[in-house]
N, C-alpha and C. Protein backbone atom coordinates (compact mmCIF):
# COMPACT_ATOMS: atom_id res chain seq x y z
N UNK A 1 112.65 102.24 101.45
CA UNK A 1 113.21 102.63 102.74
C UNK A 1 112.99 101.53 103.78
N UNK A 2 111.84 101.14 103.89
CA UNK A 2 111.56 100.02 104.60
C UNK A 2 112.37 98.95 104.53
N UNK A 3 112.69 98.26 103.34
CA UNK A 3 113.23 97.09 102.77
C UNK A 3 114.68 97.48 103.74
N UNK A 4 115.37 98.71 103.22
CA UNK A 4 116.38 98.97 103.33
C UNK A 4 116.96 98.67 105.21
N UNK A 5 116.01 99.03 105.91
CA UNK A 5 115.83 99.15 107.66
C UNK A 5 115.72 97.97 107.97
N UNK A 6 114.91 96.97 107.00
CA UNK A 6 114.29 95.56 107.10
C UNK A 6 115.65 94.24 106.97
N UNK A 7 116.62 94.76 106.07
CA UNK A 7 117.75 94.03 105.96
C UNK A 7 118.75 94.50 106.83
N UNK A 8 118.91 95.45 107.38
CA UNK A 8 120.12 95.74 108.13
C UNK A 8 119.69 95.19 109.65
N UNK A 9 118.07 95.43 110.18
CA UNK A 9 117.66 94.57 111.51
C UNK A 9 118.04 93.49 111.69
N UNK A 10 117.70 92.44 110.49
CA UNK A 10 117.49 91.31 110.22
C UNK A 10 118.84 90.58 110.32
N UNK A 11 120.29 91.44 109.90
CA UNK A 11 121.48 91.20 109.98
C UNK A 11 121.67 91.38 110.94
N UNK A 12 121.69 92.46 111.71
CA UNK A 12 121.90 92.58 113.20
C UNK A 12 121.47 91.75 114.07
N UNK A 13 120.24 91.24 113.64
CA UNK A 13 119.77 90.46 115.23
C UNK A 13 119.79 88.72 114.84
N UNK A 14 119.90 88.69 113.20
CA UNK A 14 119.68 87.34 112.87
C UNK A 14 118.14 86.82 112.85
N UNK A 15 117.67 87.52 113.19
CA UNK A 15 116.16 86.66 113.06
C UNK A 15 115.24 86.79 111.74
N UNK A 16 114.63 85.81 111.72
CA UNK A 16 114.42 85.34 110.29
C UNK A 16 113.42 86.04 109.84
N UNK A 17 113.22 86.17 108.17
CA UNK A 17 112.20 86.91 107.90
C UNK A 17 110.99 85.99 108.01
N UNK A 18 110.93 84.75 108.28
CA UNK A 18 109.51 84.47 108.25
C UNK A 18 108.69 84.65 109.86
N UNK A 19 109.69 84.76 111.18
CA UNK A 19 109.31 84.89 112.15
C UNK A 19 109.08 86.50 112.08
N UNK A 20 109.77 87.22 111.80
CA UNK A 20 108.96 88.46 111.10
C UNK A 20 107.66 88.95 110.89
N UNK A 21 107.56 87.98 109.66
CA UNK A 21 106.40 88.15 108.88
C UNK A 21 105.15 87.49 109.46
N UNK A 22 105.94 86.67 110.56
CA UNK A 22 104.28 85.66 110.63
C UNK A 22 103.73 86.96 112.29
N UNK A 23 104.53 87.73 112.38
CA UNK A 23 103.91 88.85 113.60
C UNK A 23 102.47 89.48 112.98
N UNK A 24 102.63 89.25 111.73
CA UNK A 24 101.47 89.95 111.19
C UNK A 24 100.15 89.11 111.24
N UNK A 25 100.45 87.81 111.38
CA UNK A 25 99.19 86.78 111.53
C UNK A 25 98.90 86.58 113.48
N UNK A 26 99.73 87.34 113.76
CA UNK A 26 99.52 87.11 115.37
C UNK A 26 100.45 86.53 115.89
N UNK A 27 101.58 85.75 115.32
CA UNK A 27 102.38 84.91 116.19
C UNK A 27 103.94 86.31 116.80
N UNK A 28 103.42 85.81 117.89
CA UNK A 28 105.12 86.77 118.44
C UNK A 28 105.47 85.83 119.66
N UNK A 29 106.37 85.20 119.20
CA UNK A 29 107.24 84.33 119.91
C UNK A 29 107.93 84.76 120.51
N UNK A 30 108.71 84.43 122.12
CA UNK A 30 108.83 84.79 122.85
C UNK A 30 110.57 84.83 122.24
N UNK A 31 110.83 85.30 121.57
CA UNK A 31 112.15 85.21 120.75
C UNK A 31 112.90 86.90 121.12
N UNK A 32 114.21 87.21 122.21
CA UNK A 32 115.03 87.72 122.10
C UNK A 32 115.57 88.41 120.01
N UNK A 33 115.63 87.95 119.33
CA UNK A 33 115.88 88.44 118.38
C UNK A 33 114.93 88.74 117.35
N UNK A 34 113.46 88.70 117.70
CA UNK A 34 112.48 88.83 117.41
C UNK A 34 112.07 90.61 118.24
N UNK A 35 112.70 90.45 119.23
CA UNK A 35 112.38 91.67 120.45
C UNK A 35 113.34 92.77 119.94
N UNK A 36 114.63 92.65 119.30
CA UNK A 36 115.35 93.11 119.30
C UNK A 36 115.36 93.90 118.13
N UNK A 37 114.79 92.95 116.83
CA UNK A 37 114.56 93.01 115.72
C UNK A 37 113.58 94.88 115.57
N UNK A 38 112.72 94.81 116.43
CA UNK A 38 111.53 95.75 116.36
C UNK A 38 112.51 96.93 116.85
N UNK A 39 113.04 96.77 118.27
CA UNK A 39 114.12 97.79 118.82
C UNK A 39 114.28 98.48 117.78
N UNK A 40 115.75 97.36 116.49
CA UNK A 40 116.34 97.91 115.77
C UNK A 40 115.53 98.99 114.77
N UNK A 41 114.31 98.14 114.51
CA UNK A 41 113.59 99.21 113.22
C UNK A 41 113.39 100.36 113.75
N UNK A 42 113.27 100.59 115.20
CA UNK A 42 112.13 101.74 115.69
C UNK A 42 113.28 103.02 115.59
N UNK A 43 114.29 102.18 116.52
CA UNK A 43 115.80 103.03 116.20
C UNK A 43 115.76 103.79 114.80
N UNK A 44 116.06 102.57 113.70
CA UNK A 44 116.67 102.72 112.54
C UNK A 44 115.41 104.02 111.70
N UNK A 45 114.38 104.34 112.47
CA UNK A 45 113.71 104.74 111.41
C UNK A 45 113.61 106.69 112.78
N UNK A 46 114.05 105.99 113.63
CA UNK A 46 114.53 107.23 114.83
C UNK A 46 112.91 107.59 115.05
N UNK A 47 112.67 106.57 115.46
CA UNK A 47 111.02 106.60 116.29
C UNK A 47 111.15 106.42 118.04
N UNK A 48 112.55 105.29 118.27
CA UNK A 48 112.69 105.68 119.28
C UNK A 48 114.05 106.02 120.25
N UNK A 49 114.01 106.58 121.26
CA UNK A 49 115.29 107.17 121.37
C UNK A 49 116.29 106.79 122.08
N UNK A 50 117.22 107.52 122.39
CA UNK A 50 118.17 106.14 123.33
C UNK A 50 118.11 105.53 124.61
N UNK A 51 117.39 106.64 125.24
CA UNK A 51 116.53 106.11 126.01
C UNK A 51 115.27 104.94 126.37
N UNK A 52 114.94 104.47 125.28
CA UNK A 52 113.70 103.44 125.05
C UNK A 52 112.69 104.35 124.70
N UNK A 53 112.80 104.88 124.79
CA UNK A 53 111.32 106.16 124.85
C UNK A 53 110.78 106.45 123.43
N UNK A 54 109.67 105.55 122.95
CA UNK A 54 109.18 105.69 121.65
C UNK A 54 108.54 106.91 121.33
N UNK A 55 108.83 107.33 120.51
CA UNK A 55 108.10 108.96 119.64
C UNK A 55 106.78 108.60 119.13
N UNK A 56 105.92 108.74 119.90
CA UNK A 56 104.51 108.68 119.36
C UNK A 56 103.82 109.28 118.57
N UNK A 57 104.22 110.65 118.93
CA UNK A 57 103.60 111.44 118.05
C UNK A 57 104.73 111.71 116.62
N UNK A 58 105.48 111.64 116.77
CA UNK A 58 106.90 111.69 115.46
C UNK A 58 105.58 110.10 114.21
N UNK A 59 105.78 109.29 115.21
CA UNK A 59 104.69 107.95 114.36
C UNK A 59 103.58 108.23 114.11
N UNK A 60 103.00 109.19 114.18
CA UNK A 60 101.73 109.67 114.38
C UNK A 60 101.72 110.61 112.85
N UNK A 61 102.91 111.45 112.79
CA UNK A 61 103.04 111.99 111.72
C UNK A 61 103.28 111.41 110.57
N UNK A 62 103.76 110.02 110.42
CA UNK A 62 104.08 109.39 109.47
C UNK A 62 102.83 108.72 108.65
N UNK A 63 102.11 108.23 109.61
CA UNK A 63 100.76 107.39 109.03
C UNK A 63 100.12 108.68 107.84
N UNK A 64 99.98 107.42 106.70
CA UNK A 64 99.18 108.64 105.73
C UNK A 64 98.11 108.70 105.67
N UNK A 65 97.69 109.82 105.31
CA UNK A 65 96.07 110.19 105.47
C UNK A 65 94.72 109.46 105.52
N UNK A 66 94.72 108.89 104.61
CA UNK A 66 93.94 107.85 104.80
C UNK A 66 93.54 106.78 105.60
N UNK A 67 94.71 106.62 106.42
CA UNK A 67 95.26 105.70 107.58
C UNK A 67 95.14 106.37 108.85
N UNK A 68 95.44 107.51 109.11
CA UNK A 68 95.89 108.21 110.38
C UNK A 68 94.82 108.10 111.19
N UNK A 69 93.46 107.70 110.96
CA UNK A 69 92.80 107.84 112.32
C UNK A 69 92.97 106.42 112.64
N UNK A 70 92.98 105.33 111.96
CA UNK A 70 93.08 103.57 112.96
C UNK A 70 94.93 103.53 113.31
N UNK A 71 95.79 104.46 112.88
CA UNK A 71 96.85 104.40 113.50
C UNK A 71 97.18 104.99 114.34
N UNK A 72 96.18 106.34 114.34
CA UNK A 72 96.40 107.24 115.31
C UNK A 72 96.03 106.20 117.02
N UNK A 73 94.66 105.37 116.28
CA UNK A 73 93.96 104.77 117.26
C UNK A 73 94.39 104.10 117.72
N UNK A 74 95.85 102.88 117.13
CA UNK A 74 96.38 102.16 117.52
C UNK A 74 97.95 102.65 118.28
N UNK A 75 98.21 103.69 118.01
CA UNK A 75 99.63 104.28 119.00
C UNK A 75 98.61 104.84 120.49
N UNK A 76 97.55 105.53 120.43
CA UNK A 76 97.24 105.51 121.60
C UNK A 76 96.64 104.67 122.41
N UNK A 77 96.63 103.69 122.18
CA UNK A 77 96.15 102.23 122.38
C UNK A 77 97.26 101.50 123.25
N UNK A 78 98.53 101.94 122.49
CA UNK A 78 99.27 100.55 123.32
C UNK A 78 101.01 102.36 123.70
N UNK A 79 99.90 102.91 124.50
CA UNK A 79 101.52 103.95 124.64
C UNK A 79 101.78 103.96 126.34
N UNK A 80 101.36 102.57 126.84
CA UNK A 80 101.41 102.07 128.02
C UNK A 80 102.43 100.94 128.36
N UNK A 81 102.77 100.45 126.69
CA UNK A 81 103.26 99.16 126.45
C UNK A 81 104.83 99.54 127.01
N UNK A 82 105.35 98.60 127.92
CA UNK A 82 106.69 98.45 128.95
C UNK A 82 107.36 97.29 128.25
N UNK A 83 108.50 97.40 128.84
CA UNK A 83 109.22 96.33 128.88
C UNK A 83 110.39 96.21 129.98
N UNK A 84 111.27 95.05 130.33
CA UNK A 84 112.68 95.19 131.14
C UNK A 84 113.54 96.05 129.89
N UNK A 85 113.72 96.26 129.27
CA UNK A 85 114.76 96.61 128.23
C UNK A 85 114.24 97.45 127.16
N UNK A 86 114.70 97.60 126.33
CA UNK A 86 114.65 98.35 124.96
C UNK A 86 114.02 97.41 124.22
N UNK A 87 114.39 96.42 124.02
CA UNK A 87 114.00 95.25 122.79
C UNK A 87 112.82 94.89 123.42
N UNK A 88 112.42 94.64 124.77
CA UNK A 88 111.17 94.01 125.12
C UNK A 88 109.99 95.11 124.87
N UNK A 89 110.20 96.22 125.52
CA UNK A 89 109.47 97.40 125.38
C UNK A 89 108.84 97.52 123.58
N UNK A 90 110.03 97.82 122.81
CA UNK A 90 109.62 97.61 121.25
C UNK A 90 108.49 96.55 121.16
N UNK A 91 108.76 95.26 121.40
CA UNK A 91 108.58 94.43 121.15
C UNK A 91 106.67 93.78 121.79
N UNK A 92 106.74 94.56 122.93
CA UNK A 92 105.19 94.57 123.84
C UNK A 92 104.38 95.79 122.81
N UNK A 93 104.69 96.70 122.73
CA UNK A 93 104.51 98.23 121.43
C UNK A 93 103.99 97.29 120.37
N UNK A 94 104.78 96.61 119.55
CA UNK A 94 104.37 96.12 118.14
C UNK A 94 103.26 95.20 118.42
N UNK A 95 103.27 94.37 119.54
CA UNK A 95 102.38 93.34 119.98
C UNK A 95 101.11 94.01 120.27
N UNK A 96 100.93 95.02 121.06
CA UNK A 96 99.65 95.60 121.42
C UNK A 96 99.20 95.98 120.16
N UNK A 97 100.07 96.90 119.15
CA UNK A 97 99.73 97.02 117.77
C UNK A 97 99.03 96.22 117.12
N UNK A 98 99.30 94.99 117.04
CA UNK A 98 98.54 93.97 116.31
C UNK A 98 97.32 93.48 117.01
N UNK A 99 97.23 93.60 118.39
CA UNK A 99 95.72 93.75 118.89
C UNK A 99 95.16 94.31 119.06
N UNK A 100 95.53 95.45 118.93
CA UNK A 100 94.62 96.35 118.77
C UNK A 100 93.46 96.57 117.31
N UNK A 101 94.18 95.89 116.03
CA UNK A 101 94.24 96.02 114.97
C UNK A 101 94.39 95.03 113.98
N UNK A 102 94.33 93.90 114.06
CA UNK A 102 95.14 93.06 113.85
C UNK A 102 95.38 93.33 112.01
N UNK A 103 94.26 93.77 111.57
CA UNK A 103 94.08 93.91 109.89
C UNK A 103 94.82 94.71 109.69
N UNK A 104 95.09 95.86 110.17
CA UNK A 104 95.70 97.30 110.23
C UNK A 104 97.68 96.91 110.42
N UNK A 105 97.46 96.25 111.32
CA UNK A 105 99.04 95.83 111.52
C UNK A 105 100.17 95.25 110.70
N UNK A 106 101.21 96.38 109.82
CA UNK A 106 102.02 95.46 108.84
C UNK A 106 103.36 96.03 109.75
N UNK A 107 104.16 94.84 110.05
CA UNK A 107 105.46 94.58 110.90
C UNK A 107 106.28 95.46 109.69
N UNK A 108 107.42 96.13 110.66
CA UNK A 108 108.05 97.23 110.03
C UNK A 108 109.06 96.31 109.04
């Protein structure tokens, strides 16, 4: 399912899978299609709504058991995170994610 959300973003916004992937080592470049990229997943997986307005607790339900208390820990961590737009907002969200966590953090 992932894979599946992961190629249709990636087409949409054009941005590459290694700028992607390297969000997970900390780098988030100040990249528009990098911002947009996260938008799309959050959309595509209907976490957030058309409004910008991310479903926290909808994400909250997803983390599996084993996981749910450092994810739980990390959505209430960053459910402050703004942006000008939709894509920036996503995009500050995934970022606080990874500091909050950084081990814990795998980019959608």
């Amino acid at each position: 399912m992932t894979a599946g959300v992961r190629r249709k973003c990636i087409a949409e916004t054009q941005v590459t899978l290694e700028t992607i992937e390297g969000t997970e080592y900390g780098e988030f470049p100040d990249d528009d299609r990098l911002k947009c990229y996260f938008k799309c997943a959050l959309e595509k997986f209907n976490m957030m709504d058309k409004n910008g307005g991310i479903k926290y607790n909808l994400l909250k339900k997803i983390i599996p058991d084993p996981y749910k208390e450092v994810g739980n820990d990390m959505i209430d961590s960053c459910t402050e995170a703004d942006g000008k737009d939709k894509c920036e907002k996503a995009f500050n969200f995934m970022k606080c994610m990874f500091y909050v966590n950084p081990m814990a953090f795998i980019a959608p």
